[in-house]
PDB file of N, CA and C in Angstrom:
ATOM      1  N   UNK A   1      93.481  86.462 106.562  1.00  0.00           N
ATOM      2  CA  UNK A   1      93.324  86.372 105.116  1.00  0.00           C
ATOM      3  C   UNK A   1      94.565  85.725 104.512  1.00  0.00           C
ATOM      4  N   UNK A   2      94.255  84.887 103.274  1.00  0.00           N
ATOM      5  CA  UNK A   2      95.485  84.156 102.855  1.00  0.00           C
ATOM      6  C   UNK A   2      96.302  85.558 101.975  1.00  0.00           C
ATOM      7  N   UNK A   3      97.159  85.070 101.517  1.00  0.00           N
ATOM      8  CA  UNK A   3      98.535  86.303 100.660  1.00  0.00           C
ATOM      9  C   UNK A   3      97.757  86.217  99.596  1.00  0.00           C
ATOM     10  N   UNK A   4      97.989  87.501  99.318  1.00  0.00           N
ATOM     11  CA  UNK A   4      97.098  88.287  98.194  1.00  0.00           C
ATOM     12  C   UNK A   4      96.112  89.009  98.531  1.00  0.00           C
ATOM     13  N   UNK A   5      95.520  88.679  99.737  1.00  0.00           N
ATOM     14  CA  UNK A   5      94.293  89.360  99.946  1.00  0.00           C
ATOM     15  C   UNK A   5      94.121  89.836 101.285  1.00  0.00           C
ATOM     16  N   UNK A   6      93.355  90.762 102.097  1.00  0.00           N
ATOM     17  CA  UNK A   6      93.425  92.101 102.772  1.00  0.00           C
ATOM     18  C   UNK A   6      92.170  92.009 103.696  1.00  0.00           C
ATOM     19  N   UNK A   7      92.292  92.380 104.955  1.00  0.00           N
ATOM     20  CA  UNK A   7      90.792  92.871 105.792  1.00  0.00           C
ATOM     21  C   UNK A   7      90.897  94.021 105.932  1.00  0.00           C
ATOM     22  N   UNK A   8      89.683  94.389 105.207  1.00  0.00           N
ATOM     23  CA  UNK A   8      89.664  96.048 105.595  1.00  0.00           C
ATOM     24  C   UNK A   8      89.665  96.708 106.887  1.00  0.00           C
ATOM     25  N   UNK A   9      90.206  96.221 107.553  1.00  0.00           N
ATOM     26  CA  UNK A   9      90.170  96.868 109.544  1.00  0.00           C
ATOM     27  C   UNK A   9      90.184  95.970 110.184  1.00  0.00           C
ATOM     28  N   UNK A  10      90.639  96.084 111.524  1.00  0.00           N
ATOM     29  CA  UNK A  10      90.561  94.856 112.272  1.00  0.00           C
ATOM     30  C   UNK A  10      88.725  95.071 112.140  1.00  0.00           C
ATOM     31  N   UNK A  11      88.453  93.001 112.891  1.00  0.00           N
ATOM     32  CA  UNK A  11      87.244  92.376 112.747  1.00  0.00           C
ATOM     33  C   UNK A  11      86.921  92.311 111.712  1.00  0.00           C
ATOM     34  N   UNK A  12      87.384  92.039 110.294  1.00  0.00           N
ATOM     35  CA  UNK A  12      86.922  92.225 109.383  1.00  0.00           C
ATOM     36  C   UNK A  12      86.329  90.643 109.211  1.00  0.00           C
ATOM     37  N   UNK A  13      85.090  90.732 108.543  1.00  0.00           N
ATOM     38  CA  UNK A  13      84.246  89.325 108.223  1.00  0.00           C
ATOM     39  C   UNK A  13      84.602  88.536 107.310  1.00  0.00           C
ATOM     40  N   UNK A  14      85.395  89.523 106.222  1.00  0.00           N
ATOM     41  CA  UNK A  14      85.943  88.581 104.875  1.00  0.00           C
ATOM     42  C   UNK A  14      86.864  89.499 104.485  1.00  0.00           C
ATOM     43  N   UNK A  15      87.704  88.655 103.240  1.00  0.00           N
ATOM     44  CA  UNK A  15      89.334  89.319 102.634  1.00  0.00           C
ATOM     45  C   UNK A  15      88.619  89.944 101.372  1.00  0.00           C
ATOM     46  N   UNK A  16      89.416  90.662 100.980  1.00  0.00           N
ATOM     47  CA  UNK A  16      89.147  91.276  99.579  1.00  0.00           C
ATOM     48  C   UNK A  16      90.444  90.795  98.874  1.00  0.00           C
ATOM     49  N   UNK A  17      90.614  90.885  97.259  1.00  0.00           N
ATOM     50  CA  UNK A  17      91.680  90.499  96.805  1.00  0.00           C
ATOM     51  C   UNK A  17      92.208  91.823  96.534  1.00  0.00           C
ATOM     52  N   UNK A  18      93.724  91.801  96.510  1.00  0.00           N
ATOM     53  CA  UNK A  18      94.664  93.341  96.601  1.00  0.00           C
ATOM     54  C   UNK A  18      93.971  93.604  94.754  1.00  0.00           C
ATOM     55  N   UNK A  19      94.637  94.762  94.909  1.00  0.00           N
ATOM     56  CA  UNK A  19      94.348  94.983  93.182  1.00  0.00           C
ATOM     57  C   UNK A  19      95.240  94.492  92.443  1.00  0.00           C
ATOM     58  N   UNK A  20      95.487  94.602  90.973  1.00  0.00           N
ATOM     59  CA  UNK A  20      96.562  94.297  90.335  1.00  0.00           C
ATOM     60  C   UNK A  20      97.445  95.435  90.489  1.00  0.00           C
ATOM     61  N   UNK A  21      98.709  94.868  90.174  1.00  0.00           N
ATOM     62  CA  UNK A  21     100.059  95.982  90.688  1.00  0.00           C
ATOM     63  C   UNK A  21     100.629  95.737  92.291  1.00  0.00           C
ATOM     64  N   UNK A  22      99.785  95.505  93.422  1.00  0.00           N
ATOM     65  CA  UNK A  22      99.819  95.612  94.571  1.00  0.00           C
ATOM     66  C   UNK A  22      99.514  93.955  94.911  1.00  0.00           C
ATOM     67  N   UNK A  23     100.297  93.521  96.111  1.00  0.00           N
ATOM     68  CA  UNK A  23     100.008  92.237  96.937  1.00  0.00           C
ATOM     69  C   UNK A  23     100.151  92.439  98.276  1.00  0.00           C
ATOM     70  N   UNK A  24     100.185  91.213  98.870  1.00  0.00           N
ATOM     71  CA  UNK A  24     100.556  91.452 100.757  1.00  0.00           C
ATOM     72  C   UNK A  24     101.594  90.176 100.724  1.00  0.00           C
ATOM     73  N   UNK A  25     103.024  90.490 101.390  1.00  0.00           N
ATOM     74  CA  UNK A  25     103.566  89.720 101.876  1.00  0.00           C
ATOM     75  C   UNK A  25     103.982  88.693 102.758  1.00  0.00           C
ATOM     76  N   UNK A  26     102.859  88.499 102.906  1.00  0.00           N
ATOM     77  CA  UNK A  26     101.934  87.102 103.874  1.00  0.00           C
ATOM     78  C   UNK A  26     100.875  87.037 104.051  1.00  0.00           C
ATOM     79  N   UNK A  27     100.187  85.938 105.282  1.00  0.00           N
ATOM     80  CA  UNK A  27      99.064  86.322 105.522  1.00  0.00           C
ATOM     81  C   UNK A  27      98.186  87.096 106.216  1.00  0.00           C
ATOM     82  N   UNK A  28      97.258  87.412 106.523  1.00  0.00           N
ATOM     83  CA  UNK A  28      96.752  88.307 107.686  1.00  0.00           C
ATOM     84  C   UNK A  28      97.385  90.040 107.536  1.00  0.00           C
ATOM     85  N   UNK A  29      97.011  90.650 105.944  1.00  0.00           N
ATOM     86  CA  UNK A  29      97.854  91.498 106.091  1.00  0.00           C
ATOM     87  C   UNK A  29      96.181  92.547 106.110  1.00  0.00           C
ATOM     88  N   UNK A  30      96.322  93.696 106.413  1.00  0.00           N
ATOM     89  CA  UNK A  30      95.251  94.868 106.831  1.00  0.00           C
ATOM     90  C   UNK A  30      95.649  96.095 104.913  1.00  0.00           C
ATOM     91  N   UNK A  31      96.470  95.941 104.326  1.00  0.00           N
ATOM     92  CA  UNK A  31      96.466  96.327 103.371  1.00  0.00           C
ATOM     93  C   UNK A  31      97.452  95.672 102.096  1.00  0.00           C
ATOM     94  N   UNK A  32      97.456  96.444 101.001  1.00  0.00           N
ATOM     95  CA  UNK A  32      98.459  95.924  99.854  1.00  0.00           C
ATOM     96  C   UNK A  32      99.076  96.742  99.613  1.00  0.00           C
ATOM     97  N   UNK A  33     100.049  95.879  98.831  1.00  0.00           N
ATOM     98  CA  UNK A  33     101.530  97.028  98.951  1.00  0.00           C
ATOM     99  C   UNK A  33     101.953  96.695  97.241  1.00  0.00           C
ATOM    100  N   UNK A  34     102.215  97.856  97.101  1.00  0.00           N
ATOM    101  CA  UNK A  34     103.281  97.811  95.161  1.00  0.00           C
ATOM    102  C   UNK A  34     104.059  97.184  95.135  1.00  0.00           C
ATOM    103  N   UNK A  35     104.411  95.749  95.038  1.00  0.00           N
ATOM    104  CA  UNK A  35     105.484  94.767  94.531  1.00  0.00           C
ATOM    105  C   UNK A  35     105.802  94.951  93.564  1.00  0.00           C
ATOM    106  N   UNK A  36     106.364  95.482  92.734  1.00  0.00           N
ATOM    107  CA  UNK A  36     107.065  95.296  90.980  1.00  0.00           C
ATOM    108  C   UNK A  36     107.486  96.349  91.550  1.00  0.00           C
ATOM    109  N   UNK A  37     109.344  95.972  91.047  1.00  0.00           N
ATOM    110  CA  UNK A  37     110.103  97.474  91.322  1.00  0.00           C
ATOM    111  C   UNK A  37     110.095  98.034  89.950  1.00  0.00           C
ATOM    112  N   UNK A  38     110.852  99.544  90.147  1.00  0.00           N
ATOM    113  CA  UNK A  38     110.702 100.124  88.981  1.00  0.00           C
ATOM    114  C   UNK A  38     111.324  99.062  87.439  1.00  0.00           C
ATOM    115  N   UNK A  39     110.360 100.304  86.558  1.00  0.00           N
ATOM    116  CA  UNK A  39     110.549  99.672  85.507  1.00  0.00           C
ATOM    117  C   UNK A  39     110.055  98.349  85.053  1.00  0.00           C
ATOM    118  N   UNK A  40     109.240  97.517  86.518  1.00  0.00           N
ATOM    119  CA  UNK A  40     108.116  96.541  85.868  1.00  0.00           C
ATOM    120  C   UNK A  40     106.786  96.576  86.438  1.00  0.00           C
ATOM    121  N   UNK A  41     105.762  96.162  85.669  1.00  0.00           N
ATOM    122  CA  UNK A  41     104.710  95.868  86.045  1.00  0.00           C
ATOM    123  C   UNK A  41     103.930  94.629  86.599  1.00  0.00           C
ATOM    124  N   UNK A  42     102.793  94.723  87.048  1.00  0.00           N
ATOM    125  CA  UNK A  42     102.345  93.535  87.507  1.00  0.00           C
ATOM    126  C   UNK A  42     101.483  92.826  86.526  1.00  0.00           C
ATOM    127  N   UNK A  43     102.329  91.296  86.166  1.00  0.00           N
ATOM    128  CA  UNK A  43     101.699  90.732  84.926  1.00  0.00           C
ATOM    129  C   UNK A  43     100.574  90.167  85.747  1.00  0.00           C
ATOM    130  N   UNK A  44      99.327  90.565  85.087  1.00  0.00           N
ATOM    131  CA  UNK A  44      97.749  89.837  84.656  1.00  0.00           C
ATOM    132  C   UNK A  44      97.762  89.172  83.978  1.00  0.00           C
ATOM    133  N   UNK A  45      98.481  88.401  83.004  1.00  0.00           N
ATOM    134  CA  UNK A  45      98.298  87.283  82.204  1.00  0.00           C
ATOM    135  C   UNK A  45      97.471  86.410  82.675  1.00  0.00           C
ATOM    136  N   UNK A  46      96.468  85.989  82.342  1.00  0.00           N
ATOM    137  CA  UNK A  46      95.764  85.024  82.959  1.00  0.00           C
ATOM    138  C   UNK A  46      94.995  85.553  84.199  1.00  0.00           C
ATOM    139  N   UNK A  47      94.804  86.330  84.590  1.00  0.00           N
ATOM    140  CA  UNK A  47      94.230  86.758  85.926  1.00  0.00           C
ATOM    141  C   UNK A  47      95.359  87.160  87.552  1.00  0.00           C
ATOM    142  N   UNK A  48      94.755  87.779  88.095  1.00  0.00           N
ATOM    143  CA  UNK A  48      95.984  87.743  89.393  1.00  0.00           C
ATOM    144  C   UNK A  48      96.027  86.587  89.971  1.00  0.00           C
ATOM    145  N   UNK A  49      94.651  85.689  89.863  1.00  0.00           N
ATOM    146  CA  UNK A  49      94.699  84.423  90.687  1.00  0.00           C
ATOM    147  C   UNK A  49      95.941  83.745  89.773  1.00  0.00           C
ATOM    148  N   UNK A  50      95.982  83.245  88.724  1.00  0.00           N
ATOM    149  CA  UNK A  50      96.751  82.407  88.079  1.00  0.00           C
ATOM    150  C   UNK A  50      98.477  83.012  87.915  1.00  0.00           C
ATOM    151  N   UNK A  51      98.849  84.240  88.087  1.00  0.00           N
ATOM    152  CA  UNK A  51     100.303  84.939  88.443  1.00  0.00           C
ATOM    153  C   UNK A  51     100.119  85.301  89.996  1.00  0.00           C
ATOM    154  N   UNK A  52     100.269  85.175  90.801  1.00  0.00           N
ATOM    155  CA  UNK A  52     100.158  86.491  91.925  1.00  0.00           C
ATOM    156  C   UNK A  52     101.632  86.586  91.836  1.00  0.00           C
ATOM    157  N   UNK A  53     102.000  87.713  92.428  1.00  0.00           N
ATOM    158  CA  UNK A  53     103.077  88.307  92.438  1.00  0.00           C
ATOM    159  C   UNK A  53     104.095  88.227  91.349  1.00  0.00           C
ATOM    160  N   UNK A  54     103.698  88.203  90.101  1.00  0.00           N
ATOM    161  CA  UNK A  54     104.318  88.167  89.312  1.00  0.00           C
ATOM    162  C   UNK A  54     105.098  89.394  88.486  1.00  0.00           C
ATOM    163  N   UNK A  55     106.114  90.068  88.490  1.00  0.00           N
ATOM    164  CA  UNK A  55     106.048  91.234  87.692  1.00  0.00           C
ATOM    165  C   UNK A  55     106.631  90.775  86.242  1.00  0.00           C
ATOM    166  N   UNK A  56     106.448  92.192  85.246  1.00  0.00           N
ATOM    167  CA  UNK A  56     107.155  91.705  84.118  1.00  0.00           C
ATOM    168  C   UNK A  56     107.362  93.096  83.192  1.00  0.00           C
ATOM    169  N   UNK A  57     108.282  93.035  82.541  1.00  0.00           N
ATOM    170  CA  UNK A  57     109.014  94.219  81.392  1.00  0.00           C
ATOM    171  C   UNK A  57     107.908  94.622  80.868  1.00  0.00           C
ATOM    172  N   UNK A  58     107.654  95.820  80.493  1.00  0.00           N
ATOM    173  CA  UNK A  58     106.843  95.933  79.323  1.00  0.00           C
ATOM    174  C   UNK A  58     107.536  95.836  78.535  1.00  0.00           C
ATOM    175  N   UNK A  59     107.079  96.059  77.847  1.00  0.00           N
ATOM    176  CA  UNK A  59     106.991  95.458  75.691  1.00  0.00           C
ATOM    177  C   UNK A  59     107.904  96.469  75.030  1.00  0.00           C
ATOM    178  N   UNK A  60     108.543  96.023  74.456  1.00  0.00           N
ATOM    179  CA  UNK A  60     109.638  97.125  73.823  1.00  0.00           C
ATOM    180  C   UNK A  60     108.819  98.508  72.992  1.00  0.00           C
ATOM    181  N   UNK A  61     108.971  99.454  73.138  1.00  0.00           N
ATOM    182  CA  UNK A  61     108.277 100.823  72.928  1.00  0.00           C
ATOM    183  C   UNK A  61     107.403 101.283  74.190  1.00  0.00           C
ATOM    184  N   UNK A  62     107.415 100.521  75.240  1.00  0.00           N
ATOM    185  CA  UNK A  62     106.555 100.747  76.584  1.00  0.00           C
ATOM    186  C   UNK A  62     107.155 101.426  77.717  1.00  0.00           C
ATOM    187  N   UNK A  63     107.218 102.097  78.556  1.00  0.00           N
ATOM    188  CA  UNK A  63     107.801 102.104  79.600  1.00  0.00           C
ATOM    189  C   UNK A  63     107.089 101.978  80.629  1.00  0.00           C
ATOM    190  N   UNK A  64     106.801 101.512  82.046  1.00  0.00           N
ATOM    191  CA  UNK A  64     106.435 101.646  83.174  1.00  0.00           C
ATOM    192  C   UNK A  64     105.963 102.515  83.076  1.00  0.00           C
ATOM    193  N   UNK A  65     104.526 103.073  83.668  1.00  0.00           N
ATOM    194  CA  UNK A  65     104.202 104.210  84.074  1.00  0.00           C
ATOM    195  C   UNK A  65     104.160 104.422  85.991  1.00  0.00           C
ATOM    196  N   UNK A  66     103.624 103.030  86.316  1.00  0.00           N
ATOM    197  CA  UNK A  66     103.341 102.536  87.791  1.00  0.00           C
ATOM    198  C   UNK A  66     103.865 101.103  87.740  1.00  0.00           C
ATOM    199  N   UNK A  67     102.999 100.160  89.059  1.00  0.00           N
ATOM    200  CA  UNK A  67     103.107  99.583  88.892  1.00  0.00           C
ATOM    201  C   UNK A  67     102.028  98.585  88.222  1.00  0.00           C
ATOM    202  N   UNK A  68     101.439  99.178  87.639  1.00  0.00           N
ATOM    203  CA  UNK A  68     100.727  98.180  86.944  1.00  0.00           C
ATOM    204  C   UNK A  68      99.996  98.923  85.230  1.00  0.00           C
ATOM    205  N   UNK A  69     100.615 100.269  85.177  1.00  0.00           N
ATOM    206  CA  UNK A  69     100.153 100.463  83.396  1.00  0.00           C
ATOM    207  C   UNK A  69     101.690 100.695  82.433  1.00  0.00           C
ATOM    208  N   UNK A  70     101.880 100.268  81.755  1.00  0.00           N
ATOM    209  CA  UNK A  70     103.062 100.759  80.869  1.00  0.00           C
ATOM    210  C   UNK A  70     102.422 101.959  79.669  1.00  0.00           C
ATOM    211  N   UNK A  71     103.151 102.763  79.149  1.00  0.00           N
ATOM    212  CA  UNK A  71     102.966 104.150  78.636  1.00  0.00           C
ATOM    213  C   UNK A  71     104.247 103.914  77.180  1.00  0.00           C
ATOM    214  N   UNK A  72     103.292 104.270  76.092  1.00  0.00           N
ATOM    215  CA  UNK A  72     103.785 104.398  75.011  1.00  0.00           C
ATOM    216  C   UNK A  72     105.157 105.298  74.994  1.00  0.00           C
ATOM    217  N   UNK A  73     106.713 105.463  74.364  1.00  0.00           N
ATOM    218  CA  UNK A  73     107.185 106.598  74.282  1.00  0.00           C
ATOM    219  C   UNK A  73     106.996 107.320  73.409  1.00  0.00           C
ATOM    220  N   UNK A  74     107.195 108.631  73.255  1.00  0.00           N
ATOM    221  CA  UNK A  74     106.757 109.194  72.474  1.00  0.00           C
ATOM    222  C   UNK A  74     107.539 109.354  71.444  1.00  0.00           C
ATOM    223  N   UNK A  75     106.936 109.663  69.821  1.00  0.00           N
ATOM    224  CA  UNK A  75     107.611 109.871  68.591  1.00  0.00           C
ATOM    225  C   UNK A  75     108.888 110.376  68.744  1.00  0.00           C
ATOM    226  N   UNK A  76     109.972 110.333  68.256  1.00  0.00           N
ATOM    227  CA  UNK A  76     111.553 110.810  68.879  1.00  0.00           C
ATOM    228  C   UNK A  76     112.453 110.075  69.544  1.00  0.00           C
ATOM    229  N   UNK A  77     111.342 109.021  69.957  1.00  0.00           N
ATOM    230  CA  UNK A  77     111.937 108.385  71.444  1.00  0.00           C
ATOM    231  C   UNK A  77     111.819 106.900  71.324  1.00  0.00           C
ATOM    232  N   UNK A  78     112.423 106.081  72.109  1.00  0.00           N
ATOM    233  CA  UNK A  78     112.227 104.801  71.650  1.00  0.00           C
ATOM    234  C   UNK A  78     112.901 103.916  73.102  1.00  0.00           C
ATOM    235  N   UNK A  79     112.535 102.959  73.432  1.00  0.00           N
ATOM    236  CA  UNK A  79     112.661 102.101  74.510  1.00  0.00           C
ATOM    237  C   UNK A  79     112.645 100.464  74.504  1.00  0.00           C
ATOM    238  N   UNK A  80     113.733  99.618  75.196  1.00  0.00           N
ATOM    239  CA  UNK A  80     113.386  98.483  74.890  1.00  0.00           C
ATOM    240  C   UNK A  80     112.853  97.658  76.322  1.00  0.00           C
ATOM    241  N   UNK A  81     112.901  96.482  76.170  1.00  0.00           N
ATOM    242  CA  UNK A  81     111.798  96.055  77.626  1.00  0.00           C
ATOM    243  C   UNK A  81     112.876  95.442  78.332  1.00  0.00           C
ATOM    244  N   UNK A  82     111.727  96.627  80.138  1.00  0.00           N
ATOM    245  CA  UNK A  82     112.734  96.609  80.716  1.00  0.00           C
ATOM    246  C   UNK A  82     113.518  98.018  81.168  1.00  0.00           C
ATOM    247  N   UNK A  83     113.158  99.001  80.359  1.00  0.00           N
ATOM    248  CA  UNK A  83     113.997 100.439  80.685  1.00  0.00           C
ATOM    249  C   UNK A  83     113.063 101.182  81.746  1.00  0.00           C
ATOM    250  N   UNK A  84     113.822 101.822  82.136  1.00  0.00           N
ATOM    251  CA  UNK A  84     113.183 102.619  83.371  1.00  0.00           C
ATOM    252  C   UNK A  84     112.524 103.744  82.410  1.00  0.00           C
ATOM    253  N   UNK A  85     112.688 104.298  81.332  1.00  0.00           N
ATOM    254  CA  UNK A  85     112.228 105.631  80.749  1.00  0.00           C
ATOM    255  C   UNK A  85     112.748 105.413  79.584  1.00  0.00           C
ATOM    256  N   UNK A  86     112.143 106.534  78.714  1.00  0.00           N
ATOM    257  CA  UNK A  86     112.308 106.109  76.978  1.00  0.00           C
ATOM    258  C   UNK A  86     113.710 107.443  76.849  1.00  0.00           C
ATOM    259  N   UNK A  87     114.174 106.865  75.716  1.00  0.00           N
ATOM    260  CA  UNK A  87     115.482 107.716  75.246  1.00  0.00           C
ATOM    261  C   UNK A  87     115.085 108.238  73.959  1.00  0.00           C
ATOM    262  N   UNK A  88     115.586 109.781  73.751  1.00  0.00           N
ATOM    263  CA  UNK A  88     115.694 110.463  72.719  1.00  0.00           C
ATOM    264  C   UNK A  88     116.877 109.797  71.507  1.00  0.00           C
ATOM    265  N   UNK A  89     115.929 109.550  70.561  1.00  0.00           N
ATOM    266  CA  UNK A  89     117.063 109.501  69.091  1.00  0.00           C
ATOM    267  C   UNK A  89     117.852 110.338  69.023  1.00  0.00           C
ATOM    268  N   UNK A  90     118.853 109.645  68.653  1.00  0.00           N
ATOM    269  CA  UNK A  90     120.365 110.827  68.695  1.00  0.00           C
ATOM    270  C   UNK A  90     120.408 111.499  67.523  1.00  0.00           C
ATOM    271  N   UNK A  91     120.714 112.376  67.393  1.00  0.00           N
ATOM    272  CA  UNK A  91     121.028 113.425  65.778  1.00  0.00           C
ATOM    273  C   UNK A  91     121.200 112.371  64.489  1.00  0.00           C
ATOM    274  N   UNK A  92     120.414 112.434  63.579  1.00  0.00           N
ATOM    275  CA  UNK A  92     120.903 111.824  62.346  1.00  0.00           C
ATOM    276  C   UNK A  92     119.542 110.303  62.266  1.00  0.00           C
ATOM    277  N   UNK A  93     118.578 110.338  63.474  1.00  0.00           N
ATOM    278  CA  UNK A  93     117.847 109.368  62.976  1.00  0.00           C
ATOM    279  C   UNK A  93     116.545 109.688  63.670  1.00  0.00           C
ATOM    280  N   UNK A  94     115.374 108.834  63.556  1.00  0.00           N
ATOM    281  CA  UNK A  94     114.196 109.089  64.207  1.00  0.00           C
ATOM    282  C   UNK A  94     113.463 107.983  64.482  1.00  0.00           C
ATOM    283  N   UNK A  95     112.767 108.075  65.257  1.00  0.00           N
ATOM    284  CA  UNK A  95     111.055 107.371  65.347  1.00  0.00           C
ATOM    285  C   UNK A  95     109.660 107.969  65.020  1.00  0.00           C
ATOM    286  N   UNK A  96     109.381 107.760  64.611  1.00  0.00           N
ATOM    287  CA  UNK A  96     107.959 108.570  63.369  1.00  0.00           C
ATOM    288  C   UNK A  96     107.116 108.519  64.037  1.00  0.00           C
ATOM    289  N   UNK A  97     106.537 106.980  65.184  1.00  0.00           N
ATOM    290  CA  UNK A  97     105.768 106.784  65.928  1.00  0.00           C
ATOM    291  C   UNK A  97     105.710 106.501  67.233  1.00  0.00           C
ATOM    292  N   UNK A  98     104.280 106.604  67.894  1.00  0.00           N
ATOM    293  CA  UNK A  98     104.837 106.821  69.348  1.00  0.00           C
ATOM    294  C   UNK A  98     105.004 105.344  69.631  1.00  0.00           C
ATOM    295  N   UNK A  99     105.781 104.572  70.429  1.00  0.00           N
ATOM    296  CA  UNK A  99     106.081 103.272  71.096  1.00  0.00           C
ATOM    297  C   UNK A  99     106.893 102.974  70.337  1.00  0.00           C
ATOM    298  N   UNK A 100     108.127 103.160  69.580  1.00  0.00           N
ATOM    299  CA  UNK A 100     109.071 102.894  68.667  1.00  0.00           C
ATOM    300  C   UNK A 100     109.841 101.754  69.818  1.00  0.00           C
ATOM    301  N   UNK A 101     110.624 100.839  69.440  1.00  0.00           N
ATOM    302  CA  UNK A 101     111.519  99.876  69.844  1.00  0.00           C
ATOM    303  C   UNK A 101     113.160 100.230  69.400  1.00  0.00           C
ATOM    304  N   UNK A 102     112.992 101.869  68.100  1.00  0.00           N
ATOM    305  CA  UNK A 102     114.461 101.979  68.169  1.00  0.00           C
ATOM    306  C   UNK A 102     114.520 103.005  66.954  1.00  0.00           C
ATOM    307  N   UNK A 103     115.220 103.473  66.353  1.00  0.00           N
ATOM    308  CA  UNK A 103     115.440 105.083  65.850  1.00  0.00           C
ATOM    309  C   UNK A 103     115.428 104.363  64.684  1.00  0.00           C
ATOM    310  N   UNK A 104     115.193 104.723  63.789  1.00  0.00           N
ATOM    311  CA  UNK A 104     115.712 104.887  62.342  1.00  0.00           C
ATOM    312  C   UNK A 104     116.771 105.952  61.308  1.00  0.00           C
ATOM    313  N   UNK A 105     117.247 105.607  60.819  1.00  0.00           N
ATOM    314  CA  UNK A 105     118.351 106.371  59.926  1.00  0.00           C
ATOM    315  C   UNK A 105     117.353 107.013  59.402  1.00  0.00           C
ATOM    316  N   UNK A 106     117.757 108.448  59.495  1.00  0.00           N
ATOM    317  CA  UNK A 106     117.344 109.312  58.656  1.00  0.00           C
ATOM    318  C   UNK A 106     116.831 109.037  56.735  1.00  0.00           C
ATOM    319  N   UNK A 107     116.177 108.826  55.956  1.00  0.00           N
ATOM    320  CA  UNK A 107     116.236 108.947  54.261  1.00  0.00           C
ATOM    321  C   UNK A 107     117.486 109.857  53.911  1.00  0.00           C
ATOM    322  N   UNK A 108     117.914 108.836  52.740  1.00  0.00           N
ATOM    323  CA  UNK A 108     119.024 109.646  51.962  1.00  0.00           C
ATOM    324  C   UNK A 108     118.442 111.170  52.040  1.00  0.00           C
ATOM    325  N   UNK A 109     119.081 112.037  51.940  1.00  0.00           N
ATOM    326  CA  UNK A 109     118.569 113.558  51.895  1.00  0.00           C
ATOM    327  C   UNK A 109     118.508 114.510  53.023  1.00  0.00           C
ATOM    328  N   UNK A 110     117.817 113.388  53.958  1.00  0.00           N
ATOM    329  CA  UNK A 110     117.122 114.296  55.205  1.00  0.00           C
ATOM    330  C   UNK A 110     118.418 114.172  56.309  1.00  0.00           C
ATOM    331  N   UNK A 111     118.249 114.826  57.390  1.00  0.00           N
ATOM    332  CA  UNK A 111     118.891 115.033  58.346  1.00  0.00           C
ATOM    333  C   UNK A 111     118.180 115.627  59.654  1.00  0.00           C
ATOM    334  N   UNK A 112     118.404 115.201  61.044  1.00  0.00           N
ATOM    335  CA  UNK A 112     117.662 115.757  62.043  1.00  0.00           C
ATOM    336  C   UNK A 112     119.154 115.907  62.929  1.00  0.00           C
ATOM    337  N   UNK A 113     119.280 117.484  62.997  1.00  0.00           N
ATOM    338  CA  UNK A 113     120.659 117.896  63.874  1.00  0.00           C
ATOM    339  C   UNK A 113     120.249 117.884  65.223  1.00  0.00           C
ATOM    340  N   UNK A 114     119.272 117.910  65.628  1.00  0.00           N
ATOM    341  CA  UNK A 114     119.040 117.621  67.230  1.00  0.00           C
ATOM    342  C   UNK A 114     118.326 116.310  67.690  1.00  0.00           C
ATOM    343  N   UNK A 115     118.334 116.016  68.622  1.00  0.00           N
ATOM    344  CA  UNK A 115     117.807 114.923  68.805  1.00  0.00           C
ATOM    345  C   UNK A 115     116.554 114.562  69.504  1.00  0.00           C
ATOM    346  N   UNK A 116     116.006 113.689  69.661  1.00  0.00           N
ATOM    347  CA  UNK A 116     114.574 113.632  69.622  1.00  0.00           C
ATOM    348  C   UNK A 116     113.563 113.792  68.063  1.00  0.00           C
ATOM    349  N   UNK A 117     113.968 113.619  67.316  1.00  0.00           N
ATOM    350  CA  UNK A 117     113.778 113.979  65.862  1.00  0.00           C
ATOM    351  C   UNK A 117     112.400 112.786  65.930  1.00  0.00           C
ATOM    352  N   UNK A 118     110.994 113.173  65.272  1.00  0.00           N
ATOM    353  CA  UNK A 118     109.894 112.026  64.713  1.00  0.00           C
ATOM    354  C   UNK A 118     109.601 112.191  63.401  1.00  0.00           C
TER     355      UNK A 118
END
């Protein structure tokens, strides 16, 4: 089978294509393997035929979940592309929503003494 794609057992009659997230590092491989190291995913842009082995950051407010879904962070928290895991807002600001790209200053008035504040 050419790279990218898999015989399910020896004698196999035809290749299957790996899934997205996963490839084979040559040809003639019997399974697929998770290429994107942490913290990226496997870009589908266009199809796997048109990237293969391509990985890429998720999107600022995203983090990796695997290798192939990225996961919102949650309200409190905020992440830019590219991080292995989302970070808690530090005392004095927040993110209101989940997938934030970065904290906000608290409103004149308010205050959040711990952190993780939404």
């Amino acid at each position: 089978c050419p790279s990218g794609f898999f015989a399910d057992g020896h004698g196999a009659t035809q290749c299957s294509a790996c899934p997205p997230g996963s490839g084979t590092f040559g040809e003639g491989a019997l399974a697929c393997s998770p290429l994107c190291p942490p913290g990226r995913v496997w870009d589908t842009a266009g199809g796997q035929e048109a990237a293969p082995f391509r990985c890429a950051n998720c999107t600022a407010g995203l983090v990796a979940v695997n290798t192939s879904l990225c996961s919102a962070c949650d309200p409190g928290s905020y992440a830019l592309p590219g991080w292995l895991g989302c970070i808690a807002c530090p005392p004095g600001a927040f993110a209101g929503a989940a997938g934030s790209s970065a904290c906000g200053a608290c409103p004149v008035g308010g205050y959040s003494p711990g952190a993780g504040a939404s």
